[in-house]
C-alpha atoms as a PDB file:
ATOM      1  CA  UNK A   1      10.600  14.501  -9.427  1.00  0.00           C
ATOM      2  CA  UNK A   2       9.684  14.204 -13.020  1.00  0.00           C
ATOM      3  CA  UNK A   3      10.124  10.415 -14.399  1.00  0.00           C
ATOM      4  CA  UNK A   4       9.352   8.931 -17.635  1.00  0.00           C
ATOM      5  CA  UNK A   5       9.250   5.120 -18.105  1.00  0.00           C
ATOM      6  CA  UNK A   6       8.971   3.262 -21.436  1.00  0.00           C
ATOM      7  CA  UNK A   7       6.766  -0.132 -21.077  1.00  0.00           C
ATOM      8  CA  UNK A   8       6.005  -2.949 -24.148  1.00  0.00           C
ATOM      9  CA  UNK A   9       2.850  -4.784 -22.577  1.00  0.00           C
ATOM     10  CA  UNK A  10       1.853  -5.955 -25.547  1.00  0.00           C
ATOM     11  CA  UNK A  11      -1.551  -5.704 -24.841  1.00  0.00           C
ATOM     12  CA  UNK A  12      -4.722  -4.318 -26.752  1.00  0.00           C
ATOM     13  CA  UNK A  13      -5.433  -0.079 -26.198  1.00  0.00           C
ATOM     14  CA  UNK A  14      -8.405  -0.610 -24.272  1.00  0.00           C
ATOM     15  CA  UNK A  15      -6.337  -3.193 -21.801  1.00  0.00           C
ATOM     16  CA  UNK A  16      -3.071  -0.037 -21.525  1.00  0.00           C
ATOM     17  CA  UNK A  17      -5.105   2.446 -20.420  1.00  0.00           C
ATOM     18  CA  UNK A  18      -5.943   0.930 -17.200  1.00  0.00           C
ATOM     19  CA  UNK A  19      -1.755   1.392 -16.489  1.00  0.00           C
ATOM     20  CA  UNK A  20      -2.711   4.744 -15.813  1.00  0.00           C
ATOM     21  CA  UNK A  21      -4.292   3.630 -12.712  1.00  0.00           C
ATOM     22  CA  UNK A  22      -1.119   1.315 -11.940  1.00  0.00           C
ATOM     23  CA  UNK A  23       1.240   4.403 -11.855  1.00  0.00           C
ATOM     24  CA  UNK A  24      -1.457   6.535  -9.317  1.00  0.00           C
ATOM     25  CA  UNK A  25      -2.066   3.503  -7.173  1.00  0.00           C
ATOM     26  CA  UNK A  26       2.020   2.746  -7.336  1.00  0.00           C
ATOM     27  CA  UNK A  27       2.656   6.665  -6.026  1.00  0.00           C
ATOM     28  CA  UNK A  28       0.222   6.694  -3.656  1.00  0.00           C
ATOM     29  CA  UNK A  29       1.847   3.136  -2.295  1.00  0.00           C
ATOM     30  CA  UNK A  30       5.354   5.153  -2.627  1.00  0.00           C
ATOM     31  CA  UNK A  31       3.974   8.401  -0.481  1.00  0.00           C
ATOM     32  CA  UNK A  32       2.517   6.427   1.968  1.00  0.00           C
ATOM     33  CA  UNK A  33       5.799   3.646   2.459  1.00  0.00           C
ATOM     34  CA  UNK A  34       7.499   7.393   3.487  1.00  0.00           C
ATOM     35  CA  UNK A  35       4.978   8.092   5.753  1.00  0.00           C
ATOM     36  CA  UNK A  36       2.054  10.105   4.282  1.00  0.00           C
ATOM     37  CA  UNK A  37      -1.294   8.714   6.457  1.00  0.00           C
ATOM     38  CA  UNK A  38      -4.033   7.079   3.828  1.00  0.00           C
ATOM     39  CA  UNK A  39      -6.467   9.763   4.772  1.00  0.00           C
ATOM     40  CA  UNK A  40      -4.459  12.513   3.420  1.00  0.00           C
ATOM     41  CA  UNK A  41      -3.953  10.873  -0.192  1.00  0.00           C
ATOM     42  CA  UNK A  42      -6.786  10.508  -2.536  1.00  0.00           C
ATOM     43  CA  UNK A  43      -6.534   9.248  -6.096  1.00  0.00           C
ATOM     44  CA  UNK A  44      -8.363  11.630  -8.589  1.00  0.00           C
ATOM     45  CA  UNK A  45      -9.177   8.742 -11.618  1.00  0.00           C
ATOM     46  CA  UNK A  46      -7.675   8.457 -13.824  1.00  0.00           C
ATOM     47  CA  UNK A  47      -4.022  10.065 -13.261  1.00  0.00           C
ATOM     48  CA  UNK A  48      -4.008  12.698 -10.514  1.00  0.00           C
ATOM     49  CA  UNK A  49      -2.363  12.229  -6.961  1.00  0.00           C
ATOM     50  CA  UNK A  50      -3.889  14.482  -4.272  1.00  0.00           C
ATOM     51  CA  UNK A  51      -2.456  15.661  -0.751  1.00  0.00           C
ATOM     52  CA  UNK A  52      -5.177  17.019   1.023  1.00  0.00           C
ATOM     53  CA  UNK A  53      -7.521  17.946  -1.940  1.00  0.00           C
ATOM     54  CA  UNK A  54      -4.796  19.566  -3.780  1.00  0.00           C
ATOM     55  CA  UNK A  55      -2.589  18.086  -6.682  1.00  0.00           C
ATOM     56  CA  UNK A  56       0.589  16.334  -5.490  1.00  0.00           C
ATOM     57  CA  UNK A  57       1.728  14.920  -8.833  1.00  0.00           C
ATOM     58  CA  UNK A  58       0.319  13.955 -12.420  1.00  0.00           C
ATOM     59  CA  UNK A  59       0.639  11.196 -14.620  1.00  0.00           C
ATOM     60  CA  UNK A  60      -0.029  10.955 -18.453  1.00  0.00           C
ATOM     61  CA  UNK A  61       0.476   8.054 -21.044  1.00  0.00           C
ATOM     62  CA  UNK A  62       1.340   8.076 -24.035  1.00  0.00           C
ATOM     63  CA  UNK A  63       1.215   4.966 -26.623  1.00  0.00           C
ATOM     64  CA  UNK A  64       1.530   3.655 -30.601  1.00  0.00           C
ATOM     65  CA  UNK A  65       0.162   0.592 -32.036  1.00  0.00           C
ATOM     66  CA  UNK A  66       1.227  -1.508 -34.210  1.00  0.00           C
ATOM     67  CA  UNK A  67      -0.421  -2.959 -37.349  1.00  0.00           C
ATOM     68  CA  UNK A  68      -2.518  -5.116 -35.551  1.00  0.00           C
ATOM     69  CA  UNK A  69      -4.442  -4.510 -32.075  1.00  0.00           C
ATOM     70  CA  UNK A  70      -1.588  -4.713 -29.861  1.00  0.00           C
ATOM     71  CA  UNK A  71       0.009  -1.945 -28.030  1.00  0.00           C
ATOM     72  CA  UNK A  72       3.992  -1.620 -29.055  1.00  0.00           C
ATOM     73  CA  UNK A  73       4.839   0.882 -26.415  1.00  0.00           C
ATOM     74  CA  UNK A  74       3.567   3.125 -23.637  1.00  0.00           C
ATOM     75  CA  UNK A  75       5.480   6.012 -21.760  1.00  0.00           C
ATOM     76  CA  UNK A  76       4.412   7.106 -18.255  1.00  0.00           C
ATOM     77  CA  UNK A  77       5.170  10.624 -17.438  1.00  0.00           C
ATOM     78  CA  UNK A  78       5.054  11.545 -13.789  1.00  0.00           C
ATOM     79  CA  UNK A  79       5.843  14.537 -12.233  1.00  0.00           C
ATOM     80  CA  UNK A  80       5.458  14.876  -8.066  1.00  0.00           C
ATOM     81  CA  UNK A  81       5.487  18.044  -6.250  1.00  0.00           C
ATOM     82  CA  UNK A  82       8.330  17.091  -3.678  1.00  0.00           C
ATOM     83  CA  UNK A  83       9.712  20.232  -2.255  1.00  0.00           C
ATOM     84  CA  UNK A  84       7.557  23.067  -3.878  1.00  0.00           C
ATOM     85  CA  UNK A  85       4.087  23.070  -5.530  1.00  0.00           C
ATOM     86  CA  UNK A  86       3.908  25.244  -8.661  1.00  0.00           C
ATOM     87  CA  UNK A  87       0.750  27.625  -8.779  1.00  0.00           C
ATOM     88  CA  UNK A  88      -1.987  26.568 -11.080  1.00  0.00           C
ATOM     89  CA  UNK A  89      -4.179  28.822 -12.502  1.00  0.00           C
ATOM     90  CA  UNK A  90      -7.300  26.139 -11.718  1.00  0.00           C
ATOM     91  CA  UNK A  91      -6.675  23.820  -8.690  1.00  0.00           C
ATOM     92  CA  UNK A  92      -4.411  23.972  -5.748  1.00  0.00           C
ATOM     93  CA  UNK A  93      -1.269  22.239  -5.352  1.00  0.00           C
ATOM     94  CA  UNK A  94       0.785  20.667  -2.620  1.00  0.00           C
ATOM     95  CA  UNK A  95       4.452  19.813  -2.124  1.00  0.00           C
ATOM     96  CA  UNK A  96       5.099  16.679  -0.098  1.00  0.00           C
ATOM     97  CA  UNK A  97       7.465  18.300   1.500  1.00  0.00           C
ATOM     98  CA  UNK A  98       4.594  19.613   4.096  1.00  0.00           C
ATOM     99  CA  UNK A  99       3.828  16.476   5.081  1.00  0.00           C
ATOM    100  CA  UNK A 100       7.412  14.758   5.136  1.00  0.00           C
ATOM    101  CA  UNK A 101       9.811  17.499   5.300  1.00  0.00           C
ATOM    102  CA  UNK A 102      12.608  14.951   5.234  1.00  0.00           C
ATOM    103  CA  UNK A 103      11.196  13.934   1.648  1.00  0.00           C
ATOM    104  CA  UNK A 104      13.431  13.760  -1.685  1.00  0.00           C
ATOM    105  CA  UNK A 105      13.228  12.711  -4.868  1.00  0.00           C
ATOM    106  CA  UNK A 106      15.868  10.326  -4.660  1.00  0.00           C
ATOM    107  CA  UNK A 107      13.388   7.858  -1.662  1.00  0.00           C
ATOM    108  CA  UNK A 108      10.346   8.471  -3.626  1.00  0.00           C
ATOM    109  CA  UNK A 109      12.060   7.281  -7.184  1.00  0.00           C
ATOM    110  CA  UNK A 110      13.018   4.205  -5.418  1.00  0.00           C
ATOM    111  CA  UNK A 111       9.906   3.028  -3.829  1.00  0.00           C
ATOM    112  CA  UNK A 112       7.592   4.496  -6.655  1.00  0.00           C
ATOM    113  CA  UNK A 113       9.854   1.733  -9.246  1.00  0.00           C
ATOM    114  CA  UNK A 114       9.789  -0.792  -6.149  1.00  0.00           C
ATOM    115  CA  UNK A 115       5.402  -0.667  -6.102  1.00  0.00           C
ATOM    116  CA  UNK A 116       4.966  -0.307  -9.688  1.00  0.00           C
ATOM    117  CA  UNK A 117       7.345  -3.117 -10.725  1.00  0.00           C
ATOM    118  CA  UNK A 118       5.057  -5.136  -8.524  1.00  0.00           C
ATOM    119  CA  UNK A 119       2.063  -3.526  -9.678  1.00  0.00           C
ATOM    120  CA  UNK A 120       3.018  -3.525 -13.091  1.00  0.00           C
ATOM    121  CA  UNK A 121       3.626  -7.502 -13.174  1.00  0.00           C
ATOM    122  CA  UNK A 122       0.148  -8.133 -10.854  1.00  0.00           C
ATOM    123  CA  UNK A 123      -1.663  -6.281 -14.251  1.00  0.00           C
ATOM    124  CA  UNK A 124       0.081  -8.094 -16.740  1.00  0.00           C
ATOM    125  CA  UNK A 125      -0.481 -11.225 -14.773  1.00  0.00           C
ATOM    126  CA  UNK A 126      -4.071 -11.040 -13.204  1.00  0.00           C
ATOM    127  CA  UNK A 127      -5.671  -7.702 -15.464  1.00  0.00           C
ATOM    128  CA  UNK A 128      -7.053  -4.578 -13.372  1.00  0.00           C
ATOM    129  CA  UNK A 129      -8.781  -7.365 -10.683  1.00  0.00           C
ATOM    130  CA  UNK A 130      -5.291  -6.881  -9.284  1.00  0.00           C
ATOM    131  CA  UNK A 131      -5.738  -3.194  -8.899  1.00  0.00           C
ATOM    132  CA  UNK A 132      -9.186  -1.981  -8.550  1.00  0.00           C
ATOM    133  CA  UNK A 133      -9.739  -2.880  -4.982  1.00  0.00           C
ATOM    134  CA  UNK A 134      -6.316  -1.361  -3.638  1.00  0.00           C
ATOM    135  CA  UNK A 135      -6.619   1.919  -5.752  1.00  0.00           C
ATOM    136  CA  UNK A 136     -10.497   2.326  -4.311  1.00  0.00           C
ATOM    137  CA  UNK A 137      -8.578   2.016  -0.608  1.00  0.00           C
ATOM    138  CA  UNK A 138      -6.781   5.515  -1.830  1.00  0.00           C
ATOM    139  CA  UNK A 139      -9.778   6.688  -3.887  1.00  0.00           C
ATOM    140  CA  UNK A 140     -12.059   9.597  -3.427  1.00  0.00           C
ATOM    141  CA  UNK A 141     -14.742   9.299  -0.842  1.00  0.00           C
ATOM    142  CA  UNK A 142     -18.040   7.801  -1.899  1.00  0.00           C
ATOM    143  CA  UNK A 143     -20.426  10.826  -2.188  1.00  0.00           C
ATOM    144  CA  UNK A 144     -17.975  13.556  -3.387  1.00  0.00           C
ATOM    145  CA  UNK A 145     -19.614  16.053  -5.568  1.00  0.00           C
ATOM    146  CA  UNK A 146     -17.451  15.652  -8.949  1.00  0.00           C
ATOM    147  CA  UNK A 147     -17.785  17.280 -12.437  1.00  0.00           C
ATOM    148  CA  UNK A 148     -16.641  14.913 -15.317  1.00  0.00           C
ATOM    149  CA  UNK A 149     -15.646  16.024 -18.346  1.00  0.00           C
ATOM    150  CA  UNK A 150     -16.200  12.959 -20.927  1.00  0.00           C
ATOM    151  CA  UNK A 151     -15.838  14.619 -24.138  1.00  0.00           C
ATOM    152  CA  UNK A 152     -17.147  18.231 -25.100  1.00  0.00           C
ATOM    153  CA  UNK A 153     -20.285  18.484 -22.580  1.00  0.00           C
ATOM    154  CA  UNK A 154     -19.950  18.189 -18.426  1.00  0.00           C
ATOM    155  CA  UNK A 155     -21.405  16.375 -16.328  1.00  0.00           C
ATOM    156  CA  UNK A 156     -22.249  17.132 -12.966  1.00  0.00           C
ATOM    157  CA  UNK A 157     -22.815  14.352 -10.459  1.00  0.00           C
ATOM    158  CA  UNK A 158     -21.451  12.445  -7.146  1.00  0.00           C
ATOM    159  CA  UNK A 159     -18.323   9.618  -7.442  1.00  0.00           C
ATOM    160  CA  UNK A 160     -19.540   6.170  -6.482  1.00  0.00           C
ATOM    161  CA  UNK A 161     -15.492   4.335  -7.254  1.00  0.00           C
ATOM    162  CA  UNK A 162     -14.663   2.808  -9.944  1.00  0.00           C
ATOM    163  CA  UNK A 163     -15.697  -0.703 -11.521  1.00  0.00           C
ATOM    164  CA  UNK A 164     -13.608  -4.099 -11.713  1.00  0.00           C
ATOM    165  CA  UNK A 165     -11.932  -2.705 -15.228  1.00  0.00           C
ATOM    166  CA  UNK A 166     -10.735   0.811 -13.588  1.00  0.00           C
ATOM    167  CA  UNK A 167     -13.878   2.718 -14.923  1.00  0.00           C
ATOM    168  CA  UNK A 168     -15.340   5.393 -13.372  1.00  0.00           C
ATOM    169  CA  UNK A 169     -18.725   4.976 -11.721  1.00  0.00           C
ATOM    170  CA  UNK A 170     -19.946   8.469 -11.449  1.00  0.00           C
ATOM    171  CA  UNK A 171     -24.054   9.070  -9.559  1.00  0.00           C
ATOM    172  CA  UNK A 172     -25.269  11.836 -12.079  1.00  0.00           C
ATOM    173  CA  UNK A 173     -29.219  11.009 -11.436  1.00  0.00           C
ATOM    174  CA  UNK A 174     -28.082   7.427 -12.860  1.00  0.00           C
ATOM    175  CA  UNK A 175     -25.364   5.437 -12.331  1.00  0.00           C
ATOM    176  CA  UNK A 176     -22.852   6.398 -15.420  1.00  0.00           C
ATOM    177  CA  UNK A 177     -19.640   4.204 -16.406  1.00  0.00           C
ATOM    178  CA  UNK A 178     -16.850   6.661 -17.886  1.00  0.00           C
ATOM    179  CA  UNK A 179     -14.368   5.320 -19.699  1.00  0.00           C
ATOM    180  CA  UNK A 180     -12.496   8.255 -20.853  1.00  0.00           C
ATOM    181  CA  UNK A 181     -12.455  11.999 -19.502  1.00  0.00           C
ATOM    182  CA  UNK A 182     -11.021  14.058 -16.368  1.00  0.00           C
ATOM    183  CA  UNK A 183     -13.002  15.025 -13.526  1.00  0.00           C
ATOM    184  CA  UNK A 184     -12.866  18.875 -11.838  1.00  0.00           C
ATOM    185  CA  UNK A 185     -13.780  20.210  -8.821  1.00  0.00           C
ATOM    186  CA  UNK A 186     -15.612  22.840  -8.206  1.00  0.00           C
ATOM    187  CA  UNK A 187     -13.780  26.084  -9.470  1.00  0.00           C
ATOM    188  CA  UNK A 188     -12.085  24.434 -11.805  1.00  0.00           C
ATOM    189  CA  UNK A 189     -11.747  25.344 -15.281  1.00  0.00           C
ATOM    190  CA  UNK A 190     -14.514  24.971 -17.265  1.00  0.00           C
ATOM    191  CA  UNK A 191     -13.993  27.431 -19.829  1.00  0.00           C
ATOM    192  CA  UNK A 192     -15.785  26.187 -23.065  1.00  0.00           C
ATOM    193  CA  UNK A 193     -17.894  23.653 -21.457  1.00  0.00           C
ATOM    194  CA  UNK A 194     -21.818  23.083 -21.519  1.00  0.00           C
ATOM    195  CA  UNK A 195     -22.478  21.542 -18.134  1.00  0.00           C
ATOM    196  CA  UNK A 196     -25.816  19.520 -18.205  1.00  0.00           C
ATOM    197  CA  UNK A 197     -26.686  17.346 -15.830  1.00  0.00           C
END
């Protein structure tokens, strides 16, 4: 299933990128209304859906602003692994299919624009509070060794959830707050990357 969906929020940049964690929490909601058991999905922040540790489906925004501070539009691309997974070069994949078999695109469209209509308007009403503490139910377990890739360097450390604004809270020695970035596993790619600690 690949879906893109144009949004006006009308809301600062720093406010829009917390939709990415609308759209994961809305998918997971959408997997699980078909039958997928909570312990199986786990959201990877900020826009990865996993089955089992391995990538079910992806999500990326993109956005312009105006002239002022406001956001004039955001798409969200999403693309679920339904009946096949491709193979990735750096990360296993899953098809939902081995969970559900009766799975198609067609059910998971329909509840995926049922949750995140509902999400969507709890954000624009109530701000990530409205989010946070259901996307932590389908989050990572506390303790998982994570790497995080912030910017150029990596940083190597354990996930703790994320805060009441959708950051990541990330046990590297310290508590860090990440803001921006992707987190890896193990084994996956790293190439032209200083890990420090």
């Amino acid at each position: 299933l690949y879906l893109t969906l144009l949004l006006r929020p009308g809301r600062p940049a720093i406010a829009v990128a917390g939709l990415a964690l609308v759209a994961g929490l809305s998918l997971a909601e959408a997997c699980a209304a078909l039958g997928a058991p909570l312990g199986r999905l786990h959201l990877k922040w900020p826009n990865d859906l996993l089955l089992d540790g391995a990538k079910l489906a992806g999500i990326l925004l993109e956005s312009e602003s105006g002239s002022g501070q406001q956001v004039e539009w955001v798409s969200i691309g999403m693309g679920v692994n339904i009946a096949e997974a491709p193979v990735l070069p750096d990360r296993p994949s899953a098809a939902l299919t081995t969970l559900l078999p009766a799975a198609e695109p067609g059910a998971v469209e329909a509840l995926l624009l049922d949750r995140l209509a509902r999400n969507y308007a709890a954000w624009r009403q109530d701000g990530m509070a409205a989010i946070t503490g259901a996307w932590s139910a389908y989050g990572l377990p506390p303790g998982t060794p994570i790497l995080i890739r912030p910017g150029r360097e990596v940083l190597s450390g354990t996930y703790v959830g994320i805060d009441g604004e959708g950051a990541l809270l990330v046990d590297t020695g310290r508590l860090q707050r990440i803001t921006a970035g992707e987190v890896l596993f193990a084994g996956e790619a790293l190439a032209g990357s200083a890990t420090t600690a």
